[in-house]
Protein backbone atom coordinates (compact mmCIF):
# COMPACT_ATOMS: atom_id res chain seq x y z
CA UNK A 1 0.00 0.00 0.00
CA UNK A 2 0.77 3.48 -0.41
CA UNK A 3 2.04 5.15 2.45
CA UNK A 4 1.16 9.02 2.68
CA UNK A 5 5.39 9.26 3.79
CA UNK A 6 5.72 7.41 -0.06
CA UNK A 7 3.09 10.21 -1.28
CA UNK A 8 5.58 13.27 0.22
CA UNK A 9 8.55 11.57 -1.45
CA UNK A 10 6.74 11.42 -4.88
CA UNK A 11 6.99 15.63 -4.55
CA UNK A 12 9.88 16.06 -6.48
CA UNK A 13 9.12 13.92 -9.67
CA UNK A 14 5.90 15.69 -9.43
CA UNK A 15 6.83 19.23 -9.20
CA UNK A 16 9.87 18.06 -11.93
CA UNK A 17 7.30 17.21 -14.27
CA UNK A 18 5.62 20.89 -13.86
CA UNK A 19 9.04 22.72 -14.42
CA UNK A 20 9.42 20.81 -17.61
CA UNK A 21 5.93 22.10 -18.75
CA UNK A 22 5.51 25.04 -17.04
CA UNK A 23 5.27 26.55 -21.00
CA UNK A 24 2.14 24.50 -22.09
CA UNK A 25 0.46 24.56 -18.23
CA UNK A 26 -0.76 27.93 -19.05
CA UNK A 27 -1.99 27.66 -22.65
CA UNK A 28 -5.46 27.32 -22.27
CA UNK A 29 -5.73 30.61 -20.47
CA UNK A 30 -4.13 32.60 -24.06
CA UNK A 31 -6.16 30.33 -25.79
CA UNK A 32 -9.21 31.35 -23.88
CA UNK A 33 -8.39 35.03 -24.05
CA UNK A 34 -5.09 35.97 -26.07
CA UNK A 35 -3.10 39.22 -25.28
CA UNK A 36 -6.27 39.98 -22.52
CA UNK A 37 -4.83 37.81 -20.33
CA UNK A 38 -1.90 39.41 -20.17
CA UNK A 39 -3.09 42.42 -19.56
CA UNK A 40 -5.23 41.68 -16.48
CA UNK A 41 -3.81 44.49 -13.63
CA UNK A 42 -4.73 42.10 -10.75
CA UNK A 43 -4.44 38.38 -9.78
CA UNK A 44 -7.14 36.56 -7.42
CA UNK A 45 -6.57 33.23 -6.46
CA UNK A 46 -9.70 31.64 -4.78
CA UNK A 47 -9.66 28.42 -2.97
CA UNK A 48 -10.54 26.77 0.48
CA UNK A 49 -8.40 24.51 2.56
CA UNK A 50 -5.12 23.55 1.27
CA UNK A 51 -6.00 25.45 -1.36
CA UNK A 52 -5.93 28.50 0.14
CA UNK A 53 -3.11 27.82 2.44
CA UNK A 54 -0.71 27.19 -1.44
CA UNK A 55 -2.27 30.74 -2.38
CA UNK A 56 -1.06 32.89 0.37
CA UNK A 57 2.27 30.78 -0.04
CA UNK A 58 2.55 31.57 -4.03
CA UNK A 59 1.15 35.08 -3.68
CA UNK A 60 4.16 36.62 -2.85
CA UNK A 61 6.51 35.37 -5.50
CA UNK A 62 3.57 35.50 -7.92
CA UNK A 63 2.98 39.66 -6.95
CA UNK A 64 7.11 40.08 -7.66
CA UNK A 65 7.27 38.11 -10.83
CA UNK A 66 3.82 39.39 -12.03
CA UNK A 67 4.35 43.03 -11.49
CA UNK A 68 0.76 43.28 -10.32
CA UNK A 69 -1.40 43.00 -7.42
CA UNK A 70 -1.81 39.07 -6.14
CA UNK A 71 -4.83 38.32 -3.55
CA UNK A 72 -5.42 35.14 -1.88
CA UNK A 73 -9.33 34.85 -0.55
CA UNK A 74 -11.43 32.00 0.37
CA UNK A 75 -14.55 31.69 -1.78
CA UNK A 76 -16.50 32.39 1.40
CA UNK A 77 -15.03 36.01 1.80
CA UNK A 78 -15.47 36.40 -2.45
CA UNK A 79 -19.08 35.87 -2.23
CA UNK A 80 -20.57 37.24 0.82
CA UNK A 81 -17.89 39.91 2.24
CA UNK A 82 -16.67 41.95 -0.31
CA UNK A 83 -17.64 44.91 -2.11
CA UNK A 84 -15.14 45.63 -4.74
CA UNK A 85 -13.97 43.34 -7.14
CA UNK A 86 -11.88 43.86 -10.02
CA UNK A 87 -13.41 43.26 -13.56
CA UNK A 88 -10.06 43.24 -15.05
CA UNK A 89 -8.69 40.76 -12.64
CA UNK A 90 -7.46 37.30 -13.62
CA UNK A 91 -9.36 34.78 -11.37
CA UNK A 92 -8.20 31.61 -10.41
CA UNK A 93 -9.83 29.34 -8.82
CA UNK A 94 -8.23 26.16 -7.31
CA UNK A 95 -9.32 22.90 -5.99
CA UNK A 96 -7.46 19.77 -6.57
CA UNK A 97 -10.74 17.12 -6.75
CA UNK A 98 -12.86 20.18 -8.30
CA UNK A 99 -15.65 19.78 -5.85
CA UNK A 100 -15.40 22.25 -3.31
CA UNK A 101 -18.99 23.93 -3.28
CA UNK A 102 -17.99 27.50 -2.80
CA UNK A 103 -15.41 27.72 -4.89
CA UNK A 104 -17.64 26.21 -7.91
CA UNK A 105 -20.13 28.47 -6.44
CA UNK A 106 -17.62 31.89 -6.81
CA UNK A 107 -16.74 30.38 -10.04
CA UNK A 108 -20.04 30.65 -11.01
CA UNK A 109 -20.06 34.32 -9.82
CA UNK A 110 -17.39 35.04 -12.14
CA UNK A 111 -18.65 33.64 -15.39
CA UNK A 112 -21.69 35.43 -15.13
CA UNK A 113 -20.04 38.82 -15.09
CA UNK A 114 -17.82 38.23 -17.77
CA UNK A 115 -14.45 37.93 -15.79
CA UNK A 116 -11.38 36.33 -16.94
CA UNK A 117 -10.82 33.18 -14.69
CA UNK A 118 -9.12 29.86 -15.29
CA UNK A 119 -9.78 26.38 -12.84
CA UNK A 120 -6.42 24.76 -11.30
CA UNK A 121 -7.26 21.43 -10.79
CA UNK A 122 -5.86 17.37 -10.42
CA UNK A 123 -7.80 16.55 -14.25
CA UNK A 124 -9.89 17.95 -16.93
CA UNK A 125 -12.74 16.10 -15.64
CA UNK A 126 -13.00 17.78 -12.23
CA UNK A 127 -16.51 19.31 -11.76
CA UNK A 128 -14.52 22.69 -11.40
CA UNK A 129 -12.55 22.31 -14.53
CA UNK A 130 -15.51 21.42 -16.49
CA UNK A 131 -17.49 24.31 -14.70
CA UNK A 132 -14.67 26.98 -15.70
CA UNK A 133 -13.58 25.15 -19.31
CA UNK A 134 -10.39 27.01 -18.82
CA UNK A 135 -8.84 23.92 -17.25
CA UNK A 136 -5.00 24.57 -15.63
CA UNK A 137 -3.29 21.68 -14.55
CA UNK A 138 -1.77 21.20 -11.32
CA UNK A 139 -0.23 17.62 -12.62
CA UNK A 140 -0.41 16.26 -9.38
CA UNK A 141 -2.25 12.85 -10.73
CA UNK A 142 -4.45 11.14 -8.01
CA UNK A 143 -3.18 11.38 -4.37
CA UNK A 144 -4.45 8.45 -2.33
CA UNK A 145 -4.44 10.40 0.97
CA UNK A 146 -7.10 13.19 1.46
CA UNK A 147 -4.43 15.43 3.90
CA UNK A 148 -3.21 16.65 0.80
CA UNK A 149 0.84 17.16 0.50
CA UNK A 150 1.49 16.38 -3.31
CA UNK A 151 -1.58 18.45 -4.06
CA UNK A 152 -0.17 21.36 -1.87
CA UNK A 153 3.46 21.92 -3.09
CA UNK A 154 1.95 21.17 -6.48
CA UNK A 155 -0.67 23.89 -6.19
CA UNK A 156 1.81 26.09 -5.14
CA UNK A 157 4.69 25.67 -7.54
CA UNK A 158 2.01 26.18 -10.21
CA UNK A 159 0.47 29.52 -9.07
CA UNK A 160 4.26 30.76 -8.70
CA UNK A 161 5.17 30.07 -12.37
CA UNK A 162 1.81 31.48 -13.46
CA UNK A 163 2.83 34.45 -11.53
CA UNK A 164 6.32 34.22 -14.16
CA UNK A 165 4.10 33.25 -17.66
CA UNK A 166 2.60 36.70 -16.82
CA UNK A 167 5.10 38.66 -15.95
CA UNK A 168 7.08 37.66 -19.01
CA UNK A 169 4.40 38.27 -21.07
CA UNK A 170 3.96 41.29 -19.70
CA UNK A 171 7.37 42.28 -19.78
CA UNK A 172 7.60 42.95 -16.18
CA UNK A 173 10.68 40.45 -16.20
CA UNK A 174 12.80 39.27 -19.25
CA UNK A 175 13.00 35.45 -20.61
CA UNK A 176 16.52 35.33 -19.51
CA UNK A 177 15.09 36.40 -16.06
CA UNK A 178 11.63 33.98 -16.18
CA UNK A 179 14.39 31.27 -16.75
CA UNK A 180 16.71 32.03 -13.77
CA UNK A 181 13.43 31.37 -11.75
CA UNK A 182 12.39 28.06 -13.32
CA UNK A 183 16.22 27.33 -12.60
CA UNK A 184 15.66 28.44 -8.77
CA UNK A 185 12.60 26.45 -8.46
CA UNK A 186 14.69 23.09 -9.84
CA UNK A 187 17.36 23.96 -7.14
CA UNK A 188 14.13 23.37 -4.41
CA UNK A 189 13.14 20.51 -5.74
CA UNK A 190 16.34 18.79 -5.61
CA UNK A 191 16.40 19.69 -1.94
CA UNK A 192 13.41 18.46 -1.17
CA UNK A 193 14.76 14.71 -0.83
CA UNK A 194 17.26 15.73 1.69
CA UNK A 195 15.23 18.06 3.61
CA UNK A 196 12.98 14.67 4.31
CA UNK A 197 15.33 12.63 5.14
CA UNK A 198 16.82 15.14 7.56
CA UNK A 199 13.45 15.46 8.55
CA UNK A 200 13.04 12.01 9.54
CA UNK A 201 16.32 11.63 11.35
CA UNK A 202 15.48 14.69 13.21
CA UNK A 203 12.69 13.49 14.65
CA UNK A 204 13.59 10.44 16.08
CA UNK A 205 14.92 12.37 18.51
CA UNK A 206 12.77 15.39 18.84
CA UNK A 207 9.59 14.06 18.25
CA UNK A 208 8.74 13.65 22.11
CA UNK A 209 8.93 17.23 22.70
CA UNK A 210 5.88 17.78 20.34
CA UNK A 211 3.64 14.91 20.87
CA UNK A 212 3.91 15.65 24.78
CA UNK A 213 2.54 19.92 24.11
CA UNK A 214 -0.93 20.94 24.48
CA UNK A 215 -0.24 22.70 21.31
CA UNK A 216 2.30 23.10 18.32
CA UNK A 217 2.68 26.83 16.97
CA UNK A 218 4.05 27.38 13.59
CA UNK A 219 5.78 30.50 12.41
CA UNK A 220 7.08 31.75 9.39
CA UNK A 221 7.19 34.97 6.98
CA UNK A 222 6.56 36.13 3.40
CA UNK A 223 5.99 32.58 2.26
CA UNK A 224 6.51 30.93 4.75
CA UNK A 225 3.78 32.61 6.65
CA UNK A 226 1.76 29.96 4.31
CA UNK A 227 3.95 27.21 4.97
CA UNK A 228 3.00 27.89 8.67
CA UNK A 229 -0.44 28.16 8.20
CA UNK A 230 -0.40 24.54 5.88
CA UNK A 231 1.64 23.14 8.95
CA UNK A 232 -0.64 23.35 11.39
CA UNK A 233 -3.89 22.39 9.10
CA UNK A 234 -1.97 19.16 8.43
CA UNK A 235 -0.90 18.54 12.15
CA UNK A 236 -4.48 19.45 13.39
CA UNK A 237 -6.22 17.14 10.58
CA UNK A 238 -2.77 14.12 10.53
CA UNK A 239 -1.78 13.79 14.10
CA UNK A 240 -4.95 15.54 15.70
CA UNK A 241 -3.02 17.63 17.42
CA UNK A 242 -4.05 21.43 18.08
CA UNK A 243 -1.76 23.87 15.79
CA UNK A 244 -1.58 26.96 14.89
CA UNK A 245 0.15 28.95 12.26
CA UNK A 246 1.29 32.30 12.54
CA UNK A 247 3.42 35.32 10.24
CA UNK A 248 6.03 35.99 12.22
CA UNK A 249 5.85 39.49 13.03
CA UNK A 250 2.30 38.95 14.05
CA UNK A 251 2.48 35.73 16.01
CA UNK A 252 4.31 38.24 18.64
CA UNK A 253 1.42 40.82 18.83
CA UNK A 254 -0.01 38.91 21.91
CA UNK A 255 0.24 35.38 21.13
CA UNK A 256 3.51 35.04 22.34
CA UNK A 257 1.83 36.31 25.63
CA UNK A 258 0.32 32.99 26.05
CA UNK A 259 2.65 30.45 25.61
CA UNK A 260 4.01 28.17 28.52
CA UNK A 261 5.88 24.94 29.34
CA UNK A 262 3.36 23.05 27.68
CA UNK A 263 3.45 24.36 23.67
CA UNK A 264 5.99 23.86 21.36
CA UNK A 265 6.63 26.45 18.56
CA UNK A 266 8.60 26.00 15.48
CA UNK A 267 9.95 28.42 13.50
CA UNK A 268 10.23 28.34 9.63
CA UNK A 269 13.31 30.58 9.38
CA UNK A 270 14.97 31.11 5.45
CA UNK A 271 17.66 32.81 6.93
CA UNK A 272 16.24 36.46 5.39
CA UNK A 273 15.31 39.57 6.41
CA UNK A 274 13.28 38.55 9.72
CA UNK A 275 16.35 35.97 10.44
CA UNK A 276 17.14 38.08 13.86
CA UNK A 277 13.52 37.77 14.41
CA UNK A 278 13.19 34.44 13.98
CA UNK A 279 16.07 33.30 15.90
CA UNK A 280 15.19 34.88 18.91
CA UNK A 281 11.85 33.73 19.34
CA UNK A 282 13.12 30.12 19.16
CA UNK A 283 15.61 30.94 21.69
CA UNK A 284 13.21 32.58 24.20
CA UNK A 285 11.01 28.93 23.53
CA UNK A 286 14.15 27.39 24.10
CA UNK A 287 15.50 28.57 26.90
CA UNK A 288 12.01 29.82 28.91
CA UNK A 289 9.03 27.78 27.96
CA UNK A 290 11.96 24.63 26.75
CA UNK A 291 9.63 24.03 23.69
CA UNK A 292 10.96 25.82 20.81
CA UNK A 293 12.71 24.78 17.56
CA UNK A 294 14.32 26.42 14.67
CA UNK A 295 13.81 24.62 11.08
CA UNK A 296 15.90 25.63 8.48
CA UNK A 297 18.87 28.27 8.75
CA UNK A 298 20.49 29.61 11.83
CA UNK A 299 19.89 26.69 14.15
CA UNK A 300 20.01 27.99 17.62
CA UNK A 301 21.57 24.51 19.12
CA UNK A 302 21.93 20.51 17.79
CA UNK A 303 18.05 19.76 18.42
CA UNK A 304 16.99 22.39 16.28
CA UNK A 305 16.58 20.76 11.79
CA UNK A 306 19.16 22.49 10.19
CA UNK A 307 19.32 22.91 6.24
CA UNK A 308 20.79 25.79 4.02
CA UNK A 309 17.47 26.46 1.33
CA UNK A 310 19.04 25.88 -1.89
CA UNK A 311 15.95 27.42 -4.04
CA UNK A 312 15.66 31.53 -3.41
CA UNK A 313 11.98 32.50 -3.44
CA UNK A 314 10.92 28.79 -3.99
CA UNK A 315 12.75 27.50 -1.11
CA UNK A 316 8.96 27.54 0.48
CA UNK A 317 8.88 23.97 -1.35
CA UNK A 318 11.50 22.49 0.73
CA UNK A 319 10.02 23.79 3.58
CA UNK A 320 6.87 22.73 2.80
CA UNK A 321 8.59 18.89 2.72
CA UNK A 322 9.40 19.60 6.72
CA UNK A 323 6.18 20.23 7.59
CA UNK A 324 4.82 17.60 6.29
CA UNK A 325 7.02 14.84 7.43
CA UNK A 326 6.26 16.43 10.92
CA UNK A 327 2.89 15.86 10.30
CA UNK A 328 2.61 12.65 9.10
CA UNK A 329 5.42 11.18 12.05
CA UNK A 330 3.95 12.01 14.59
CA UNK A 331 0.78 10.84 13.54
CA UNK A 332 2.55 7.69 13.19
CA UNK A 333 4.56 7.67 16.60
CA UNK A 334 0.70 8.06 18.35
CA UNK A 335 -0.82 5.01 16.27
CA UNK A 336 -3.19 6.54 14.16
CA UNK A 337 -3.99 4.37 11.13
CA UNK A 338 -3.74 6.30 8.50
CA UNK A 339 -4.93 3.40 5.97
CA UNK A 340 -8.12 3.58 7.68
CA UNK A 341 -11.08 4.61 5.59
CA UNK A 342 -12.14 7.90 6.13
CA UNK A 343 -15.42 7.90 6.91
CA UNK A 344 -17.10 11.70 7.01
CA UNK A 345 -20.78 10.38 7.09
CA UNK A 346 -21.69 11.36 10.44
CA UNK A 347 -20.19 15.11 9.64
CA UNK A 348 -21.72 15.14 6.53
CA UNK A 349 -24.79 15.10 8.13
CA UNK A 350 -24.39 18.27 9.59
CA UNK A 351 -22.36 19.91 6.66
CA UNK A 352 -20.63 19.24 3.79
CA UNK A 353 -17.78 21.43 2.14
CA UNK A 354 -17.60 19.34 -0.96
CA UNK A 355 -19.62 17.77 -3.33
């Protein structure tokens, strides 16, 4: 059987096989609208879940290599909470099975009006692709485990090179430039491998510290501020533990108030322009609660998992690996079968998110 540690480690041939057609991925959104698509002055990406988490992690790199606005909202807030929206927008909307409800139901929205949109999804024949008929495709295949990790990173890659596509084609940034990114984003992926394995060594040692807390924290920023939020969905909905994720500079606006011997907080640190930052909240966990960690650069001591990010602005997809090895060990060390059936029928009963 297919273990959801064998689904993480399929990542990289995954995400490969989007580099190598990151040119045709995008195709059906020129051949949908030509030269308009190019010239759309914002970017929305819509999705719920995990796919939501992968747009606040892509938006960033996708606003820098666009040259235009990016927004990441759930379809919830697109329907029924704002006022504004942008008829000369690009809207994306993402689900990886295609049946989220509100996202189909936003897409919906959008058609009617006119707007440009496009559906990232696992196949052509996803309700949501066939609802949009601009179909882009995440190339993520079938994933056999509904806590999603090939689906995430693959979600994610894709939005950032969209992000590129436009930005070259807007001539915001130059080939020569589009293809130092693609180049970046290969450097990630060959990372990603070691940043498991590291991963796994690390916490068969360290795992004890995390299954014992009342709750794990995640922290991280730019990017990694999604990373963080993706962490804790998967530890809260893997392990069953309560998690939280948190951008940096806000996680110590009053949360930090809270903490005590009995959380755990780890930091997603890239070794950039919050490094200071994020290196001395992991000490002050360290040293005064004795429940903090650093992953990634500027380890703090030995028990922190150290690795240099080899990939610039896509180094979010080795990160992304950490998390969810995290996720799916310690759901492991506490015994939870995760080749059990997942059987929602009692909480469908009460409500259902997809259909």
């Amino acid at each position: 059987m297919v273990s959801m540690l064998d689904c993480i480690c399929r990542v990289p041939q995954i995400l490969s096989v989007v580099t190598e057609n990151s040119g045709g991925i995008f195709s059906p959104l020129y051949k949908a609208y030509g030269e308009r698509a190019a010239k759309a002055d914002e970017i929305v990406f819509i999705g719920s879940g995990t796919s939501n988490t992968a747009s606040i992690t892509a938006r960033y790199f996708a606003e820098k290599a666009s040259g235009v606005r990016v927004s990441a909202i759930a379809p919830s807030e697109f329907l029924y909470n704002l006022s504004a929206r942008n008829p000369n927008a690009l809207y994306v909307f993402i689900s990886q099975t295609g049946t989220s409800i509100l996202t189909n139901r936003a897409l919906d929205y959008v058609k009617e009006r006119g707007f440009m949109h496009g559906a990232l999804s696992e196949s052509p024949d996803t309700p949501l692709a066939k609802n949009s008929g601009v179909f882009i495709d995440m190339r993520c295949g079938y994933e056999e485990y509904p806590m999603r990790t090939i689906g995430y990173s693959a979600t994610v890659l894709t939005l950032m090179l969209l992000g590129a596509e436009l930005g070259e084609k807007r001539g915001h940034i130059s080939g020569e430039e589009k293809d130092r990114m693609i180049e970046d984003a290969k450097k990630a992926i060959s990372n990603i491998r070691p940043v498991i394995d590291k991963a796994m060594a690390w916490l068969d040692t360290n795992r004890r510290a995390m299954l014992r807390c009342d709750g794990l924290f995640f922290y991280g920023s730019g990017a990694l501020y999604g990373v963080a939020l993706e962490g804790a969905v998967k530890v809260w909905e893997t392990p069953q533990i309560i998690s939280v994720g948190y951008e940096l500079e806000e996680g110590i606006h009053g949360p930090n108030y809270g903490f005590n011997h009995r959380h755990c907080v780890i930091v997603l640190n890239d070794g950039g322009i919050e490094n200071a930052k994020a290196v001395s909240l992991a000490k002050y966990m360290k040293l005064e609660k004795n429940g903090g960690f650093i992953v990634g650069a500027s380890p703090v001591r030995e028990d922190d998992l150290a690795f240099e990010p080899a990939g610039g602005d896509f180094c979010c997809l080795e990160f992304a690996a950490a998390v969810q090895v995290i996720a799916y060990r310690l759901a492991e060390e506490q015994g939870r079968d995760l080749f059990a059936p997942h059987d929602n029928s009692v909480m469908d009963s009460y409500f259902k998110s997809h259909a």
